[in-house]
N, C-alpha and C. Protein backbone atom coordinates (compact mmCIF):
# COMPACT_ATOMS: atom_id res chain seq x y z
N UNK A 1 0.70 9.44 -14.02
CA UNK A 1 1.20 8.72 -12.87
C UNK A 1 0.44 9.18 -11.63
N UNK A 2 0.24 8.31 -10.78
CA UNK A 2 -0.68 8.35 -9.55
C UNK A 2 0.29 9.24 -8.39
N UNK A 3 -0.02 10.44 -8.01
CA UNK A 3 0.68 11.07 -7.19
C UNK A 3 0.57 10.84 -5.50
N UNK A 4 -1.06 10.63 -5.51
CA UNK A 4 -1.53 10.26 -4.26
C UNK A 4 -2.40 9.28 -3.93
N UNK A 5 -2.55 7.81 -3.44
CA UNK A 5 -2.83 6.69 -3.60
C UNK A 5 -4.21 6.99 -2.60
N UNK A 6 -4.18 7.98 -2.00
CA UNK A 6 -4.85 7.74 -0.76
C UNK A 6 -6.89 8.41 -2.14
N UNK A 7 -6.00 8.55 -2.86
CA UNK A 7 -7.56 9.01 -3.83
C UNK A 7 -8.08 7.90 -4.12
N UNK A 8 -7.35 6.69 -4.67
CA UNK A 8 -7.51 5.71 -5.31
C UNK A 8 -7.96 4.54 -3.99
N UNK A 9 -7.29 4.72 -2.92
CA UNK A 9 -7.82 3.60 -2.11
C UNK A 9 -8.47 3.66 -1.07
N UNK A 10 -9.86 3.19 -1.50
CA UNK A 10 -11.06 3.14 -0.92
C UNK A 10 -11.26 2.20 0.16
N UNK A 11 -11.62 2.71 1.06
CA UNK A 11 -11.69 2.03 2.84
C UNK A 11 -13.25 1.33 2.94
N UNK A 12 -13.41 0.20 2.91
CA UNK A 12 -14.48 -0.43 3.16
C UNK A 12 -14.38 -0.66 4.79
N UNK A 13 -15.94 0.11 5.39
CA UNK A 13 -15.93 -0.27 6.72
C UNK A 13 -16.93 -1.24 7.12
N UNK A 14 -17.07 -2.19 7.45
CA UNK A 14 -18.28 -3.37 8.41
C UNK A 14 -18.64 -3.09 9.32
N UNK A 15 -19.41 -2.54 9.79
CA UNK A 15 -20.38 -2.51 11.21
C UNK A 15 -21.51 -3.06 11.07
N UNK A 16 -22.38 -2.95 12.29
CA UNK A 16 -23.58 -3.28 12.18
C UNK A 16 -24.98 -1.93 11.17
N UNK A 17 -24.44 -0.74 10.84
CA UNK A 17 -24.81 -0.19 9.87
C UNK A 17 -24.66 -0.01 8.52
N UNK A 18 -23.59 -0.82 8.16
CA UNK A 18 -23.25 -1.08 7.12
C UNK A 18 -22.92 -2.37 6.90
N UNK A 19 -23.82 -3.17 6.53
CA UNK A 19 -23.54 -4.93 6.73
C UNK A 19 -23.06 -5.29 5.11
N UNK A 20 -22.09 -4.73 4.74
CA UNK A 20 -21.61 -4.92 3.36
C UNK A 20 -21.03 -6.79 3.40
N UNK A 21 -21.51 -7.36 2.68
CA UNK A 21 -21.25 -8.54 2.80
C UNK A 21 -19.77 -8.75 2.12
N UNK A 22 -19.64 -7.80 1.39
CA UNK A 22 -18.20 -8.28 0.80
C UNK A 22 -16.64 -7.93 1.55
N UNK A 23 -17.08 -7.09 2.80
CA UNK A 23 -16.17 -6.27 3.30
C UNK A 23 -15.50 -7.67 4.57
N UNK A 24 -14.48 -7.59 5.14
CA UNK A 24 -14.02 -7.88 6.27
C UNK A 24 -14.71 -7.32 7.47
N UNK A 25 -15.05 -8.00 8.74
CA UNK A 25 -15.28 -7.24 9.56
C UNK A 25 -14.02 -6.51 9.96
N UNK A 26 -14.21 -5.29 9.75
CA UNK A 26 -13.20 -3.91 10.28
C UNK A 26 -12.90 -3.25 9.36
N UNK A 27 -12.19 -3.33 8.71
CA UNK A 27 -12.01 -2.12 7.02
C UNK A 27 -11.22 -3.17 6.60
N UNK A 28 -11.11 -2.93 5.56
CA UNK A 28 -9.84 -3.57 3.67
C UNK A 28 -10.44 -2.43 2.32
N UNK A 29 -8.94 -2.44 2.03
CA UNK A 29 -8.75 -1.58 0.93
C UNK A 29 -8.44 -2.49 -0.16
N UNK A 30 -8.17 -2.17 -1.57
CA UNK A 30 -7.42 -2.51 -2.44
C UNK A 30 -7.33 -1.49 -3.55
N UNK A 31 -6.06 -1.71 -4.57
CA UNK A 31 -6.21 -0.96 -5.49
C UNK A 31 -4.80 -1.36 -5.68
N UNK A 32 -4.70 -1.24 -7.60
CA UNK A 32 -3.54 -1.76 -8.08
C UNK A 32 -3.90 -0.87 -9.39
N UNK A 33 -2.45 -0.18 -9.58
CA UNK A 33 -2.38 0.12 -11.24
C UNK A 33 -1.52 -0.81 -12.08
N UNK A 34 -1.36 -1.80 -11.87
CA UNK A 34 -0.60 -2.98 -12.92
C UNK A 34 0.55 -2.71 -12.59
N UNK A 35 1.36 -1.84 -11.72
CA UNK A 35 2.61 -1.90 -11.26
C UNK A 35 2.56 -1.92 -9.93
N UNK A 36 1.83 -1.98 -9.02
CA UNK A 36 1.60 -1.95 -7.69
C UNK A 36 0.80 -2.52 -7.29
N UNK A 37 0.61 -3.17 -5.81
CA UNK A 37 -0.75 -4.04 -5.51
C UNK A 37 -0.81 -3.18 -4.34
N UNK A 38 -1.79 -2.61 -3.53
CA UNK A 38 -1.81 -1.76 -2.20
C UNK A 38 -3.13 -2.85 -1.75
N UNK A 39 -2.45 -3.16 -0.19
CA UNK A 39 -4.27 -3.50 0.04
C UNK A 39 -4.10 -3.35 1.59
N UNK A 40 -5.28 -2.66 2.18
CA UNK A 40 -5.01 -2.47 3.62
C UNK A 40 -6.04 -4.01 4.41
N UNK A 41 -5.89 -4.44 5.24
CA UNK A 41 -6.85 -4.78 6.16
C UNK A 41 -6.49 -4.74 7.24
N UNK A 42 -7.67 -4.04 8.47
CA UNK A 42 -7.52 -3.92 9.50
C UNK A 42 -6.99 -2.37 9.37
N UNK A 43 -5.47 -2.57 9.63
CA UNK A 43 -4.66 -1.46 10.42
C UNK A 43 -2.99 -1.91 9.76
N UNK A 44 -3.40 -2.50 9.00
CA UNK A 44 -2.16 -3.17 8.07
C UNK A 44 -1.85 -2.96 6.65
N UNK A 45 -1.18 -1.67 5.73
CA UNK A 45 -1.26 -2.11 4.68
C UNK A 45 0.31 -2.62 3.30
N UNK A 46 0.02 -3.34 2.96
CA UNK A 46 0.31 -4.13 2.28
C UNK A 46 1.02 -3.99 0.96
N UNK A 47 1.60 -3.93 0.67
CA UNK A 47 2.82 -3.26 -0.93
C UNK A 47 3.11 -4.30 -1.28
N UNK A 48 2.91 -4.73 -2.71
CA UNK A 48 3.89 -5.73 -3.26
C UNK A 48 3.81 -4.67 -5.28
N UNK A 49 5.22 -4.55 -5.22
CA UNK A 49 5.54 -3.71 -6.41
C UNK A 49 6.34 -4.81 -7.83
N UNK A 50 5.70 -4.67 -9.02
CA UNK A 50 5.92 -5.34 -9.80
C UNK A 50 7.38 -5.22 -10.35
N UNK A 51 7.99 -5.96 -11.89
CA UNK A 51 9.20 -5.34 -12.34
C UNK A 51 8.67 -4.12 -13.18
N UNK A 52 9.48 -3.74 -13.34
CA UNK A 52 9.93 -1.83 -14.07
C UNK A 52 9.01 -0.73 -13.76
N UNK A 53 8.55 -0.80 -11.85
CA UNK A 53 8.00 -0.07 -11.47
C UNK A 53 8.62 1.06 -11.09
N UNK A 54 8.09 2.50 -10.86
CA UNK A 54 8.94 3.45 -10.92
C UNK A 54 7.92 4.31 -10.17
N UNK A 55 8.17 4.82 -9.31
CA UNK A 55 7.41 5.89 -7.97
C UNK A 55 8.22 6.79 -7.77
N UNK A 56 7.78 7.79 -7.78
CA UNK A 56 8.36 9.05 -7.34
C UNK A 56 7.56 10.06 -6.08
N UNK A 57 7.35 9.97 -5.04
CA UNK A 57 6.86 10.17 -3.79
C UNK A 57 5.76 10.20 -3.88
N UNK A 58 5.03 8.95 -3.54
CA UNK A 58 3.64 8.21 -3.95
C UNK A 58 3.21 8.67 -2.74
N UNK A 59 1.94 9.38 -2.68
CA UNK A 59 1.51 9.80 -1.42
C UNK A 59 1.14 8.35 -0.63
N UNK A 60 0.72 7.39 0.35
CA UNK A 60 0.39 6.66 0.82
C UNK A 60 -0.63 6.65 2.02
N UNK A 61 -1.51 6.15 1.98
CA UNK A 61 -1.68 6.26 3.94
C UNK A 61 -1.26 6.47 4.53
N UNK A 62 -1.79 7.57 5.71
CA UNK A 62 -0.99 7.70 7.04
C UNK A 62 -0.22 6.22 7.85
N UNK A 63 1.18 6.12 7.46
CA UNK A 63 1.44 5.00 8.30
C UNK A 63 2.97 5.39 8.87
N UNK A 64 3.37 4.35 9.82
CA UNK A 64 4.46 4.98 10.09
C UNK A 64 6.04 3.96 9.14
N UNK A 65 6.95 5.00 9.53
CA UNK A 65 8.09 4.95 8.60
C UNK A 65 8.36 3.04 8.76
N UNK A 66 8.91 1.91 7.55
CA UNK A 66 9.36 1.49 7.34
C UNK A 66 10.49 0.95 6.10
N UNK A 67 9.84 -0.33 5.85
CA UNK A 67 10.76 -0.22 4.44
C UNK A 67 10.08 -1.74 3.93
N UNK A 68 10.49 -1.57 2.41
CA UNK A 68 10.29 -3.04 1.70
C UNK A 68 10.73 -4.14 1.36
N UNK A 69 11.18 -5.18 1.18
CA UNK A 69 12.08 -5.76 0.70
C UNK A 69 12.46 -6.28 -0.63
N UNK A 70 13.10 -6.24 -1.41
CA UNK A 70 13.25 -6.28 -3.03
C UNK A 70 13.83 -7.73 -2.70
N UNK A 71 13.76 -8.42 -3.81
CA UNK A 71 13.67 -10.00 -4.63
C UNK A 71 15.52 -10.13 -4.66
N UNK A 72 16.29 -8.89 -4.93
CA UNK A 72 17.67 -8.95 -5.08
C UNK A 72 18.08 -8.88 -3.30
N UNK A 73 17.40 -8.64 -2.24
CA UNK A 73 17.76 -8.32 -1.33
C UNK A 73 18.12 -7.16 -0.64
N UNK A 74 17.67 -6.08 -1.87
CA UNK A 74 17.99 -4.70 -1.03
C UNK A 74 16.55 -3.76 -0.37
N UNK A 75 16.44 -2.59 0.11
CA UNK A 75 15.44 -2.44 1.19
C UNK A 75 14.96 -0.97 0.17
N UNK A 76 14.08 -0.79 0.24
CA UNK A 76 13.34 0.56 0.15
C UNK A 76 12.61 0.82 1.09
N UNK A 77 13.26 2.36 1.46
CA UNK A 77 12.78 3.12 2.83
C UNK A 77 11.03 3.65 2.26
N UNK A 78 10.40 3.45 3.28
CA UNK A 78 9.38 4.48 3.53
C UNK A 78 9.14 5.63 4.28
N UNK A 79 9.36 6.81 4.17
CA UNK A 79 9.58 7.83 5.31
C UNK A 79 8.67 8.53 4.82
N UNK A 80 7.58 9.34 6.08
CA UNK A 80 6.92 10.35 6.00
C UNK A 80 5.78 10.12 5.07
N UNK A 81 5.21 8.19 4.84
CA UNK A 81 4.03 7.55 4.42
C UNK A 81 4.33 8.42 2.76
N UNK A 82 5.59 8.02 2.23
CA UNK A 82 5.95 8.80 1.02
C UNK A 82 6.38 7.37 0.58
N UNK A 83 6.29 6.90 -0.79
CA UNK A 83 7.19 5.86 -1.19
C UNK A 83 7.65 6.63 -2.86
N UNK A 84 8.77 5.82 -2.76
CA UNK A 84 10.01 6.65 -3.88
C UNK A 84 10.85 5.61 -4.33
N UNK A 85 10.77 4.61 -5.75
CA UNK A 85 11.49 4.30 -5.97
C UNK A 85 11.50 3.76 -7.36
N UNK A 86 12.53 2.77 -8.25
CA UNK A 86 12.60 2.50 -9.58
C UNK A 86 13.36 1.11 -9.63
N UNK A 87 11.99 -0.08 -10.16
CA UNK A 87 12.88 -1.52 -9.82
C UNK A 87 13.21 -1.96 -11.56
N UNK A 88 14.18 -2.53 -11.75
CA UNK A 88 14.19 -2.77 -13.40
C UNK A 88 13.67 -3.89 -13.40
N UNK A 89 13.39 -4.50 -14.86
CA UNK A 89 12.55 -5.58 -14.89
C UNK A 89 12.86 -7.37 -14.35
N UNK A 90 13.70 -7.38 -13.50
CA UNK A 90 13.82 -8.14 -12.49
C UNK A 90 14.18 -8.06 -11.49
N UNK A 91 13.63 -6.97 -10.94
CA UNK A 91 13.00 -7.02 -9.50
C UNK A 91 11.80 -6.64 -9.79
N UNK A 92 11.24 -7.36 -8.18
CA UNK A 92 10.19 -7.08 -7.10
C UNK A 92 9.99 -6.84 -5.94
N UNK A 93 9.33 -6.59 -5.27
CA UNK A 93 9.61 -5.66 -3.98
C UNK A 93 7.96 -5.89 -2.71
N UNK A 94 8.24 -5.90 -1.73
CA UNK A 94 6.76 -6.18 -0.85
C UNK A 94 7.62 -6.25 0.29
N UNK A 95 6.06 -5.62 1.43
CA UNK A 95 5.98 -5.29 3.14
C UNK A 95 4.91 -4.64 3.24
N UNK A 96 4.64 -5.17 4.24
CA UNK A 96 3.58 -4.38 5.05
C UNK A 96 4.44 -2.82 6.12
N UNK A 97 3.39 -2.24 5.94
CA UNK A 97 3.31 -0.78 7.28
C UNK A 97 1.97 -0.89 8.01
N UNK A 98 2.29 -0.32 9.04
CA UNK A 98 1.18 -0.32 9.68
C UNK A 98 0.76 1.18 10.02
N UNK A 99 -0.75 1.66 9.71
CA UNK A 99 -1.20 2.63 9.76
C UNK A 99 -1.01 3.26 11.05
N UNK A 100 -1.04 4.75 10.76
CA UNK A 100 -0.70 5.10 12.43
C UNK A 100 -2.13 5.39 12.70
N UNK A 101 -3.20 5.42 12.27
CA UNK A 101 -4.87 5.33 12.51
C UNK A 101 -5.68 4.57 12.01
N UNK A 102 -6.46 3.96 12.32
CA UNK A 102 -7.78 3.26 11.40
C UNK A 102 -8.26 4.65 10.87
N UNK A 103 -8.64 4.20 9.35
CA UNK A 103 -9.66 5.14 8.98
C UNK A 103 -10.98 4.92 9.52
């Protein structure tokens, strides 16, 4: 199990020294282990969690505290860019946070 996401998700930057054609101008991330989708762009990143996903204090990007919203209507907190939780196989869950820095 993935303890800290911030290994796995790689910051593509666009400038004029790095004219990566595939990138956004400004940064985007992505990365998904088949139970999670993470994708940053900009200064924004992005959660949408599959059914019978299960996290236990997923390190995340520096971002600041919010929460997600699940498919049944209930909320999962994000505190301290930590996510922690267990959806059974009907739920799903997604929100954005917003980074407290550009990388």
């Amino acid at each position: 199990m993935i303890r800290d996401l911030n290994q796995n998700l790689k910051i593509v930057r666009w400038d004029e020294s790095n004219q990566n054609t595939e990138a956004l101008k400004g940064q985007w991330a992505q990365y998904s282990d088949g139970k999670g989708i993470f994708s940053i762009i900009k200064n924004v990143l992005f959660i949408t969690l599959l059914p019978n996903t299960e996290y236990k204090d997923l390190g995340l990007p520096q971002c600041h505290d919010g929460f997600l919203i699940c498919s049944d209507g209930s909320i999962i907190q994000i505190k301290d860019s930590k996510l922690t939780c267990s959806l059974d196989n009907t739920m799903t869950a997604q929100g954005q946070l917003i980074l407290k820095k550009w990388n």
